[in-house]
N, C-alpha and C. Protein backbone atom coordinates (compact mmCIF):
# COMPACT_ATOMS: atom_id res chain seq x y z
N UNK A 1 0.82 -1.20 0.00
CA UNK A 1 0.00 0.00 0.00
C UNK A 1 0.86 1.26 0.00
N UNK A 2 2.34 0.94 0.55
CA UNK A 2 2.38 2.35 0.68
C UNK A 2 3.10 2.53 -0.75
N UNK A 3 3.73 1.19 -1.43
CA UNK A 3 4.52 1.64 -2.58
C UNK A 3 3.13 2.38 -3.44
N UNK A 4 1.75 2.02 -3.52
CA UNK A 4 1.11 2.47 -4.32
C UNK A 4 1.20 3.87 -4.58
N UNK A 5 1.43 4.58 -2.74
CA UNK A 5 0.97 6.01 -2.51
C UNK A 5 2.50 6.58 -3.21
N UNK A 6 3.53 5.83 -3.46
CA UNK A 6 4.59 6.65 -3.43
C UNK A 6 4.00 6.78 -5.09
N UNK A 7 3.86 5.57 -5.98
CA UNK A 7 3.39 5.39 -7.18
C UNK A 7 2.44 6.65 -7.83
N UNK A 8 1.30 6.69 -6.82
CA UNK A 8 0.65 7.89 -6.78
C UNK A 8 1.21 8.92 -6.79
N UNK A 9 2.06 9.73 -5.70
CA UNK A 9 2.44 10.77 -5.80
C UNK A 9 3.10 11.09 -6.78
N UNK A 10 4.48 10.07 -6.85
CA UNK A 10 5.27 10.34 -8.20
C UNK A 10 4.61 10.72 -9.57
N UNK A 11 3.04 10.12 -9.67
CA UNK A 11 2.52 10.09 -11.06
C UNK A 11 2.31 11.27 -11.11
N UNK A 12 1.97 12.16 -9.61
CA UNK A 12 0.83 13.19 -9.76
C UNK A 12 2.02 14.46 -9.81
N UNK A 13 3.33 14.40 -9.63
CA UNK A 13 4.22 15.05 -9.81
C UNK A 13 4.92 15.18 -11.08
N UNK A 14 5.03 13.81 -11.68
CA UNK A 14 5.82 13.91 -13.28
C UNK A 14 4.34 14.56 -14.24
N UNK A 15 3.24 14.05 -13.81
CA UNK A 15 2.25 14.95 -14.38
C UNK A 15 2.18 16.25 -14.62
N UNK A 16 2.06 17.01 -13.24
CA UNK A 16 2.16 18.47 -13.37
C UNK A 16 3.36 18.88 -14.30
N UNK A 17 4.76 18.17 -13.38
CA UNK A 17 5.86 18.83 -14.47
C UNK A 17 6.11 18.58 -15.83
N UNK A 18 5.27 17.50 -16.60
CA UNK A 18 4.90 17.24 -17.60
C UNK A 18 6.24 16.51 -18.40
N UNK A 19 7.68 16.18 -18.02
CA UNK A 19 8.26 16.07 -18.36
C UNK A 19 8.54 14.53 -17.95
N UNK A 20 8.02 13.89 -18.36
CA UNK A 20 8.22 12.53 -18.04
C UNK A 20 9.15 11.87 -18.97
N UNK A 21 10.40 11.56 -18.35
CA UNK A 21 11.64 10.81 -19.19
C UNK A 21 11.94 9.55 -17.94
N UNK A 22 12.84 8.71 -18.61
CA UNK A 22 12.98 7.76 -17.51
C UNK A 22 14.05 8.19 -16.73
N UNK A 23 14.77 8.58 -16.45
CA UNK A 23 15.30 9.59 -15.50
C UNK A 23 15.11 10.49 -14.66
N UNK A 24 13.84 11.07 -15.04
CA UNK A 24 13.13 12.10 -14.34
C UNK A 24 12.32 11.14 -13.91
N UNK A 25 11.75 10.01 -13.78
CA UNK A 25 11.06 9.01 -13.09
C UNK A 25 11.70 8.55 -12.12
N UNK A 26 12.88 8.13 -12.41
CA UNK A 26 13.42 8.05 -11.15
C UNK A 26 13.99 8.56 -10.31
N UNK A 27 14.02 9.72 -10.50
CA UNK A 27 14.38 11.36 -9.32
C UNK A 27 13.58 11.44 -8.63
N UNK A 28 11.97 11.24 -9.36
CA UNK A 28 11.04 12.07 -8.83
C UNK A 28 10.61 10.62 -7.40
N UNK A 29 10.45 9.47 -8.12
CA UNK A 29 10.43 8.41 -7.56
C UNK A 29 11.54 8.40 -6.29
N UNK A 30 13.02 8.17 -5.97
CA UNK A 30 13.43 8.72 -5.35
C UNK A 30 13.17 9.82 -4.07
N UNK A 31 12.75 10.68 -4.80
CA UNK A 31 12.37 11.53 -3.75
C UNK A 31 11.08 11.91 -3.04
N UNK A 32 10.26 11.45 -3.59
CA UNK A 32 8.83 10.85 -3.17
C UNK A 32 8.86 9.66 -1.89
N UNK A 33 10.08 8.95 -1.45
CA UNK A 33 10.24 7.92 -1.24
C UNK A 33 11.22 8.05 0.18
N UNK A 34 12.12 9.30 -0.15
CA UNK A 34 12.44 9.78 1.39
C UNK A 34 11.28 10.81 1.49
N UNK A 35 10.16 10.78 0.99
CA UNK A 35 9.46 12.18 1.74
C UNK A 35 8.54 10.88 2.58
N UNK A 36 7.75 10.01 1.81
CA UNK A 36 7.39 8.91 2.46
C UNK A 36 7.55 8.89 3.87
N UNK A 37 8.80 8.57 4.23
CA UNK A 37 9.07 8.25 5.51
C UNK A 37 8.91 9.54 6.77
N UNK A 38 9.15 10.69 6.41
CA UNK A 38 8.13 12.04 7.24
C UNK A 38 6.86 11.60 7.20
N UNK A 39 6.13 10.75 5.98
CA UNK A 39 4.70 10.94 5.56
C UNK A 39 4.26 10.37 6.80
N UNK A 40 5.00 9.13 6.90
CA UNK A 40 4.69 7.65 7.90
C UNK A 40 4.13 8.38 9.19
N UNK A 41 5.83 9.08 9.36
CA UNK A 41 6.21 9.51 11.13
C UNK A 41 4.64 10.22 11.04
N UNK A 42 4.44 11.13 10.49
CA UNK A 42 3.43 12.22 11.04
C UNK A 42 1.71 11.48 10.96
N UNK A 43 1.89 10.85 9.96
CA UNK A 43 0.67 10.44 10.15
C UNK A 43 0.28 9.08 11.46
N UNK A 44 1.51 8.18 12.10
CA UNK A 44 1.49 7.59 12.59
C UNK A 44 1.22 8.32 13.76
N UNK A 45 1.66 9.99 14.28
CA UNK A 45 1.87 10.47 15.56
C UNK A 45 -0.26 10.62 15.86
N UNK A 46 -0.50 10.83 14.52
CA UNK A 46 -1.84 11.94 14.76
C UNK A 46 -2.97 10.21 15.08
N UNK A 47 -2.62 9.17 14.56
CA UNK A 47 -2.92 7.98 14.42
C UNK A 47 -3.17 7.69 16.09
N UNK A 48 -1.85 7.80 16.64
CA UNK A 48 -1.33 7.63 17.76
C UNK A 48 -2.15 8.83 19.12
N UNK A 49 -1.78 9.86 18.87
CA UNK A 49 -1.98 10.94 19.53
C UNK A 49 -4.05 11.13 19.30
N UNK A 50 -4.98 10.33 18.20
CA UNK A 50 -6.19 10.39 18.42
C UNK A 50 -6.75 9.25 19.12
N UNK A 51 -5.84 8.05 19.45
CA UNK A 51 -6.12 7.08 20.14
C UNK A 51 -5.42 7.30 21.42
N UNK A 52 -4.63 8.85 22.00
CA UNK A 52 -4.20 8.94 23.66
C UNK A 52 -3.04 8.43 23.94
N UNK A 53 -2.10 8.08 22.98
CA UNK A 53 -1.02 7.13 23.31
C UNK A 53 0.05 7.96 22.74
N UNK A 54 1.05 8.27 23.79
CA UNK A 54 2.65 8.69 23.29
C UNK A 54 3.06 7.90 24.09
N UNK A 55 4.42 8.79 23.39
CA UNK A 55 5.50 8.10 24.03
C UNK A 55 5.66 6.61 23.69
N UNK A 56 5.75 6.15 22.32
CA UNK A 56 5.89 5.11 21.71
C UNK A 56 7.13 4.99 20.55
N UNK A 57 8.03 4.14 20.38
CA UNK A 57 9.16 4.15 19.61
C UNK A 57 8.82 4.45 18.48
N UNK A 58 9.77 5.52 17.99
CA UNK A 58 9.69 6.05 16.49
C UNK A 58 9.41 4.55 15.36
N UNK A 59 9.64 3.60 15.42
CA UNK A 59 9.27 2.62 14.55
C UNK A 59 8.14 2.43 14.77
N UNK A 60 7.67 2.02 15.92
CA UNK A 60 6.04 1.71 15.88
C UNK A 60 5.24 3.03 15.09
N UNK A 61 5.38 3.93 15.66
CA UNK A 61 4.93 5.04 15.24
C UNK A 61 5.15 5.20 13.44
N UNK A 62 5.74 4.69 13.10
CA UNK A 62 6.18 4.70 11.35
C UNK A 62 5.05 3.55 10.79
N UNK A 63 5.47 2.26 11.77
CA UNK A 63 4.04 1.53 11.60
C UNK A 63 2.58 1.78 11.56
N UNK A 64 2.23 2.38 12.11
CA UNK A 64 1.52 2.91 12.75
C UNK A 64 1.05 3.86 11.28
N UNK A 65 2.09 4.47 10.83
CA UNK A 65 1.81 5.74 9.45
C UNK A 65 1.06 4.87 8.84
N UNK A 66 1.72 3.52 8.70
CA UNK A 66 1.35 2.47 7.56
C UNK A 66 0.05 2.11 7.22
N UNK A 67 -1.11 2.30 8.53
CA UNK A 67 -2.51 2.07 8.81
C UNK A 67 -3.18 2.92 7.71
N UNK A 68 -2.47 4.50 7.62
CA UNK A 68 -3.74 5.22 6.78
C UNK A 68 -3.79 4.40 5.07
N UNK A 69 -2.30 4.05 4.57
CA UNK A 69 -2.58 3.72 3.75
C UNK A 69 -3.00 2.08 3.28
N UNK A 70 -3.46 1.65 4.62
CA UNK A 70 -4.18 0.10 4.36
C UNK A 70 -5.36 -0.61 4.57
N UNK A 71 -6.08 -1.26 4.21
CA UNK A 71 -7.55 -1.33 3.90
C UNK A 71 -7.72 -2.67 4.40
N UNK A 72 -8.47 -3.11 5.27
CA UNK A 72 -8.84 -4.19 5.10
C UNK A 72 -10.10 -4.76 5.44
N UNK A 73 -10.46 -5.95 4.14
CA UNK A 73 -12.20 -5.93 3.53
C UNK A 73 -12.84 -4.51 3.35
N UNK A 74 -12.15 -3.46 2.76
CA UNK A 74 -12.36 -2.62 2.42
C UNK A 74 -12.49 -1.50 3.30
N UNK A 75 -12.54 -1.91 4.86
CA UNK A 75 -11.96 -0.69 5.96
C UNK A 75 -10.78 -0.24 6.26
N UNK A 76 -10.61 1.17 5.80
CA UNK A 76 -9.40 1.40 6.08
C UNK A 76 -8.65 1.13 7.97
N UNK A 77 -7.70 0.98 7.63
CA UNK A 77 -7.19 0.57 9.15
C UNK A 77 -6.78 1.21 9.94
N UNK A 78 -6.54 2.76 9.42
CA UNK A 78 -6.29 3.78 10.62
C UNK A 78 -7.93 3.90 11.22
N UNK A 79 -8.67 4.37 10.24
CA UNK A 79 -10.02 4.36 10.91
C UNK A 79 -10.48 3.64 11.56
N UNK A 80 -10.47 2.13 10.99
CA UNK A 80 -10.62 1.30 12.27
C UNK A 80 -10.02 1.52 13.55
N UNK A 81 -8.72 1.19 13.51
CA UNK A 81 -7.94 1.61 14.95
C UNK A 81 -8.48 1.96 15.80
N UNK A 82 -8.87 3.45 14.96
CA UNK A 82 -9.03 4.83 16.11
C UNK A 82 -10.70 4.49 16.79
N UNK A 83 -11.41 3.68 15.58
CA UNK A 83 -12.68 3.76 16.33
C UNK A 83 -12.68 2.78 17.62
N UNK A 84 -11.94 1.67 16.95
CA UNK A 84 -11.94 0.07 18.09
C UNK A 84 -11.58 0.90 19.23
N UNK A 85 -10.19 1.80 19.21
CA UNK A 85 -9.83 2.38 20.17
C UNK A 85 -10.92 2.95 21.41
N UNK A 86 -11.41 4.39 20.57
CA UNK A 86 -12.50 4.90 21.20
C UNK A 86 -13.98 3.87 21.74
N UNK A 87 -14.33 2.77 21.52
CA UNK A 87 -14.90 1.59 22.12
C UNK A 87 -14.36 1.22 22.93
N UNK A 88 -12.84 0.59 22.86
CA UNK A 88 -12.83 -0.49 23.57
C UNK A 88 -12.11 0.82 25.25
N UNK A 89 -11.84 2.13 24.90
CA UNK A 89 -11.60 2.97 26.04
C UNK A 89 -13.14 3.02 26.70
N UNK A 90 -14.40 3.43 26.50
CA UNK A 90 -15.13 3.43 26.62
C UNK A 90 -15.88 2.05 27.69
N UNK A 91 -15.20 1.13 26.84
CA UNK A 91 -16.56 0.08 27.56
C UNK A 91 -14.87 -0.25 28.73
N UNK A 92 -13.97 0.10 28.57
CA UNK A 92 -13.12 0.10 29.71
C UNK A 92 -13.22 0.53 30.96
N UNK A 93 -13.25 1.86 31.07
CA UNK A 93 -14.01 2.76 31.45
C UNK A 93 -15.28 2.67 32.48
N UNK A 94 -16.09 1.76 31.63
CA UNK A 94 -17.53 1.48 31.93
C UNK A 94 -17.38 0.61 33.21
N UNK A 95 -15.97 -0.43 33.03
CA UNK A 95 -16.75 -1.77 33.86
C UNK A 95 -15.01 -1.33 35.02
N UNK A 96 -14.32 -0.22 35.12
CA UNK A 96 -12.85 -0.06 35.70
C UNK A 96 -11.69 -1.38 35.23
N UNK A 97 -11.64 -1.16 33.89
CA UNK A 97 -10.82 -2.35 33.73
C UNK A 97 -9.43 -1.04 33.18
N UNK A 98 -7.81 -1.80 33.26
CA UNK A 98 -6.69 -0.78 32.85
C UNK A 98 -7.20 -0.01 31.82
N UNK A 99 -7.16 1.17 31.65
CA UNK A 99 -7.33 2.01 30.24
C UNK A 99 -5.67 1.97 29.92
N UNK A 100 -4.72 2.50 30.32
CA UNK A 100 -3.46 1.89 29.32
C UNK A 100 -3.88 1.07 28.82
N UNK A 101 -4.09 -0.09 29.24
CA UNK A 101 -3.62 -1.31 28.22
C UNK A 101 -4.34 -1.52 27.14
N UNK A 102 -5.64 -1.72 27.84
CA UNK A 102 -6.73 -1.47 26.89
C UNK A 102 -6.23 -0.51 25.38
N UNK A 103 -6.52 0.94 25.62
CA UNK A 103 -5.67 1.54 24.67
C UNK A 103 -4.42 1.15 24.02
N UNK A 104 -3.61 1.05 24.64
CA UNK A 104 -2.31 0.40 23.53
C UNK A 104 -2.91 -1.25 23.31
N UNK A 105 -3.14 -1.78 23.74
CA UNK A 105 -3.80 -3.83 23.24
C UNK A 105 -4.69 -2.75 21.90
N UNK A 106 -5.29 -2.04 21.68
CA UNK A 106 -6.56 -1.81 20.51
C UNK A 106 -5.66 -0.82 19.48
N UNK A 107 -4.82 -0.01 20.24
CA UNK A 107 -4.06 0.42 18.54
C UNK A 107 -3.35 -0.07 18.06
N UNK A 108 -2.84 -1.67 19.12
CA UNK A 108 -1.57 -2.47 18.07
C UNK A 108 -2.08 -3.58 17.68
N UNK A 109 -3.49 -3.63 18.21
CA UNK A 109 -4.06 -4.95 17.81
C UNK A 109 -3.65 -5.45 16.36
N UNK A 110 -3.37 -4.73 15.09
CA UNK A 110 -3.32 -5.07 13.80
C UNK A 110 -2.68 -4.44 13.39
N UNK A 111 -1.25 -4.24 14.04
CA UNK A 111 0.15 -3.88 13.90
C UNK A 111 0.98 -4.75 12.58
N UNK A 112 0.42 -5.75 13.19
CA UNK A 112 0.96 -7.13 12.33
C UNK A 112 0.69 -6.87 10.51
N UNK A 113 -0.75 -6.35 10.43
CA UNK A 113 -1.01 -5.70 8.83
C UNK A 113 0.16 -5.67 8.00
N UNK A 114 0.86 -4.68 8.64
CA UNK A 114 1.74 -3.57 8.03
C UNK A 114 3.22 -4.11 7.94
N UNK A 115 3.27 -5.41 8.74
CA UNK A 115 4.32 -5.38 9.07
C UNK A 115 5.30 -6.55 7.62
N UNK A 116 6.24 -6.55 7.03
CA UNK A 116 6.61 -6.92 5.58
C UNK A 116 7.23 -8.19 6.05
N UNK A 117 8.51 -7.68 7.24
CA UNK A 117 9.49 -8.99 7.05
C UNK A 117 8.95 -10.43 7.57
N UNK A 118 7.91 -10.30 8.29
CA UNK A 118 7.65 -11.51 8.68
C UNK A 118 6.98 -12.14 8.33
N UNK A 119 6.81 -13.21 7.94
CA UNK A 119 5.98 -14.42 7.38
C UNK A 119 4.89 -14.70 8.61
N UNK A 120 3.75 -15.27 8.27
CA UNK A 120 2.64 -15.56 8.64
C UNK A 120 1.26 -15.06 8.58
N UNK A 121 0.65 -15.51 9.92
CA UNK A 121 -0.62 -14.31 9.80
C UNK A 121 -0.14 -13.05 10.78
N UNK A 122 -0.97 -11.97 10.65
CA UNK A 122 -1.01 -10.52 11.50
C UNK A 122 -0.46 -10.48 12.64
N UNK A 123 -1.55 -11.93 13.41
CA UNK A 123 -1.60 -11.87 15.04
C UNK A 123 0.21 -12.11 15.09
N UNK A 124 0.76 -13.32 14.63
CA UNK A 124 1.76 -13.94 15.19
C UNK A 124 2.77 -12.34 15.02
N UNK A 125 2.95 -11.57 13.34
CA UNK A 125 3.79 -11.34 13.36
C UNK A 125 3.47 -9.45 14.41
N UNK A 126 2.44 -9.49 14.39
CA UNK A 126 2.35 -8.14 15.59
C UNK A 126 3.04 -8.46 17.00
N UNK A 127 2.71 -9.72 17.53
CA UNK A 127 2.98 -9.84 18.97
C UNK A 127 4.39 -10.00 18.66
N UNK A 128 5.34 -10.66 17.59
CA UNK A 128 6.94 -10.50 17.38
C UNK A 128 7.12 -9.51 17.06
N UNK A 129 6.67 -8.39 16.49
CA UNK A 129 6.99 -6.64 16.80
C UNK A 129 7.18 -5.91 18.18
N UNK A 130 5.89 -6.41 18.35
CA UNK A 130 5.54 -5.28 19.72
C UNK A 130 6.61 -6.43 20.70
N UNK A 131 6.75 -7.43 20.62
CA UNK A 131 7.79 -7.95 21.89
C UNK A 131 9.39 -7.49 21.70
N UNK A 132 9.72 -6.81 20.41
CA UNK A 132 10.77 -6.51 20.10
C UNK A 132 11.33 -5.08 21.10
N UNK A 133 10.04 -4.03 21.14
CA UNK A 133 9.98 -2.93 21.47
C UNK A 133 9.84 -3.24 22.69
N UNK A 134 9.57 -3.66 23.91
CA UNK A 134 9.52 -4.41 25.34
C UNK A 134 8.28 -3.93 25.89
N UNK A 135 7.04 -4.04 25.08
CA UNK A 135 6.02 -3.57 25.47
C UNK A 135 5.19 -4.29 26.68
N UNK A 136 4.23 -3.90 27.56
CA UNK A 136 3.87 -4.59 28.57
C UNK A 136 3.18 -6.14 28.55
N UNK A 137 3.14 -6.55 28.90
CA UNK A 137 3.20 -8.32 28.71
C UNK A 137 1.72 -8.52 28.55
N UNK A 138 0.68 -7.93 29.20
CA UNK A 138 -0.99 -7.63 29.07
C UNK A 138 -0.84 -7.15 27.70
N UNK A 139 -0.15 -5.89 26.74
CA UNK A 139 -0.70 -5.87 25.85
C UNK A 139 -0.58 -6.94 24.51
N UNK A 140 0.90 -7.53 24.79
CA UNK A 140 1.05 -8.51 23.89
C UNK A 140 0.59 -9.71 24.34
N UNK A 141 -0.30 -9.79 25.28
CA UNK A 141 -0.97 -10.82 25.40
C UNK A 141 -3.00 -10.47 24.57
N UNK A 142 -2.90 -8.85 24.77
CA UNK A 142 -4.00 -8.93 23.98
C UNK A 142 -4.09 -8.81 22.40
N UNK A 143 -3.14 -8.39 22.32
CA UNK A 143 -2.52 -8.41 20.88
C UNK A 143 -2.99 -10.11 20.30
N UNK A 144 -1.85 -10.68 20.99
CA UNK A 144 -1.89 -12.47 20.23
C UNK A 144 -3.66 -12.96 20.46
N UNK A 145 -4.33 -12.36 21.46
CA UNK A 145 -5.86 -13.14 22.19
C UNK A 145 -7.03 -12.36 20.83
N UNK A 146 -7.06 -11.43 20.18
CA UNK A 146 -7.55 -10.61 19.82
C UNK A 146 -8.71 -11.32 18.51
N UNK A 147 -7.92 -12.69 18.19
CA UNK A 147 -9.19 -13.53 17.63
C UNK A 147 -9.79 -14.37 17.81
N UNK A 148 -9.48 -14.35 19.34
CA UNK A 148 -9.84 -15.83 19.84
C UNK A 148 -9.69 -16.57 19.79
N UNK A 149 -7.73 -16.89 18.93
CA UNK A 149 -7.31 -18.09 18.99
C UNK A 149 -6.56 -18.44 19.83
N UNK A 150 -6.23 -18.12 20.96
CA UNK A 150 -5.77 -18.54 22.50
C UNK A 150 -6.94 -18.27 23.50
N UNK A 151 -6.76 -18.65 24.45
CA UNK A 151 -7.81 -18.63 25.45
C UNK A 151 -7.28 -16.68 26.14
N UNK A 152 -8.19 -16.27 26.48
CA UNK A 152 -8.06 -15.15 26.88
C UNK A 152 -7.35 -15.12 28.31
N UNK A 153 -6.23 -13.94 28.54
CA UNK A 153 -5.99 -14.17 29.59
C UNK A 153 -6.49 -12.68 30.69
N UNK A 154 -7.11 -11.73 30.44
CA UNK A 154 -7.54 -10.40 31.22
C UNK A 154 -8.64 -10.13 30.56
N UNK A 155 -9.48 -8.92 31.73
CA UNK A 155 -10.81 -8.92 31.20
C UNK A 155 -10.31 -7.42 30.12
N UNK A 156 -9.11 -7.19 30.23
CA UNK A 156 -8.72 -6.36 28.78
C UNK A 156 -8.04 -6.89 27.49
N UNK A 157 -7.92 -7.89 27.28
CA UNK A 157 -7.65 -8.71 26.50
C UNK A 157 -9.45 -8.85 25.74
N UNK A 158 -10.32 -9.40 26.57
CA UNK A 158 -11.73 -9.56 26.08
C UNK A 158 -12.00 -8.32 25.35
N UNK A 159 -11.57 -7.04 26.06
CA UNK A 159 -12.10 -6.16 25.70
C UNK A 159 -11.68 -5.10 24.39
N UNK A 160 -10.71 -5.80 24.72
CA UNK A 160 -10.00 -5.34 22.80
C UNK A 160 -10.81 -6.57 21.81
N UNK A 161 -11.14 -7.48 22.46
CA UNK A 161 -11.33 -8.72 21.15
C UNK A 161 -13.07 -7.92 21.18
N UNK A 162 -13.85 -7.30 22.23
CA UNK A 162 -14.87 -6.94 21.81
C UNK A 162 -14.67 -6.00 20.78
N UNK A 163 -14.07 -4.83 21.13
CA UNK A 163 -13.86 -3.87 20.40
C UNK A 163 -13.63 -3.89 19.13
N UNK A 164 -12.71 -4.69 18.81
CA UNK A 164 -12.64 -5.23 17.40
C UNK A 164 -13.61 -5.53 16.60
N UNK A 165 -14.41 -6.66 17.37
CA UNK A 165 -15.52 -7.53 16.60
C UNK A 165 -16.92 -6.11 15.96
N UNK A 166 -16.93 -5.41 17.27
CA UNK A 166 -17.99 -4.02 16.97
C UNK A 166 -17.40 -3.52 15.85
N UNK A 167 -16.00 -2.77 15.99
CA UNK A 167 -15.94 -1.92 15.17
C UNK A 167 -15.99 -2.64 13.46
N UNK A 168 -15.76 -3.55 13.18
CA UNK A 168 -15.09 -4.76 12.22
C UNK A 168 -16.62 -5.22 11.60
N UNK A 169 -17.95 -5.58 12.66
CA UNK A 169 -18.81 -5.80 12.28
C UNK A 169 -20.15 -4.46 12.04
N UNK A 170 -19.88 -3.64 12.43
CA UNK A 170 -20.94 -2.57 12.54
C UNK A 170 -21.38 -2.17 10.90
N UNK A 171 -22.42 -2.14 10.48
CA UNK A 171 -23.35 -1.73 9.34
C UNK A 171 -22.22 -0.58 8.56
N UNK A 172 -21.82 -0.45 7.73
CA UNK A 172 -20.88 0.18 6.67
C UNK A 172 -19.58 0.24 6.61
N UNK A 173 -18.99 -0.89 8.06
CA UNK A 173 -17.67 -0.30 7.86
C UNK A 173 -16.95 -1.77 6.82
N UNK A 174 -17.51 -2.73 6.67
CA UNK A 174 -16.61 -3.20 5.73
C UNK A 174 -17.10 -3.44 4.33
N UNK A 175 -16.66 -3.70 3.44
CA UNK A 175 -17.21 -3.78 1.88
C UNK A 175 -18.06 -5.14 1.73
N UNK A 176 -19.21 -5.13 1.20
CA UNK A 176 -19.97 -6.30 1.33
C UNK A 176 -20.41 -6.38 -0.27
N UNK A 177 -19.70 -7.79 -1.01
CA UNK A 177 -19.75 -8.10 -2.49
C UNK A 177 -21.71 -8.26 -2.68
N UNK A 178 -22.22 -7.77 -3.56
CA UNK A 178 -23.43 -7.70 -4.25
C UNK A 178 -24.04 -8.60 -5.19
């Protein structure tokens, strides 16, 4: 996804300048490509900073950029995030269960998306991210619990796997074939 956006921009730049040679494709490409990585940081902070959470390693946070430009079943995944987020703080909230964790378990829940080098599914390769960064042991435990393929171990673990299922199942947010 994100090579698309760089794809994009570059097009929408050799366009204007109208001078499209294969050299000037790859300048423009090039430099579209370190701007990218500002693109990530900033959009990962506002990602971050609308779900309540700093103070998180500049990589996650780059990860994190990676959400606006990724979709899945046709919901984009920053939006998701931020909504699961705002739920699963909420029904946190509701019953006094941790709001840290809660909050960080629901914005890294699908960390794994984004993530390239690792082989598998989401869950496995998010909880080998976030354990890289020495994150708290509740959230990478709600991280890996988040589809219900381990037995749950906190009632914030449940509460990210609720959060998910709402935001994931609610009337328009995913693409439904006709």
């Amino acid at each position: 996804a994100v090579r698309r956006e760089v794809a994009k921009r570059s097009l929408e730049i050799l366009i204007k300048d109208t001078r499209i040679q294969p050299s000037r494709i790859e300048e423009v490409v090039s430099q579209v490509k370190a701007q990218m990585e500002d693109v990530l940081l900033e959009e990962g902070k506002k990602i971050a900073q609308e779900c309540g959470v700093f103070n998180l390693p500049l990589e996650i946070i780059k990860l994190l950029g990676r959400f606006r430009f990724r979709t899945s079943y046709g919901q984009n995944l920053a939006i998701h995030t931020i909504e699961e987020t705002k739920i699963g703080v909420a029904i946190a909230s509701e019953i006094g269960a941790n709001l840290d964790m809660v909050r960080l378990g629901c914005l890294l829940h699908d960390i794994g998306k984004v993530v390239t080098e690792t082989e598998g599914n989401h869950v496995d390769a998010g909880v080998a991210t976030i354990k890289k960064y020495g994150l708290p042991k509740e959230v990478i435990a709600a991280v890996s619990e988040h589809h219900e393929d381990r037995p749950f171990s906190s009632t914030e673990s449940v509460i990210v796997w609720i959060a998910d299922a709402i935001s994931g199942s609610r009337p328009g947010a995913r693409y439904e074939p006709h």
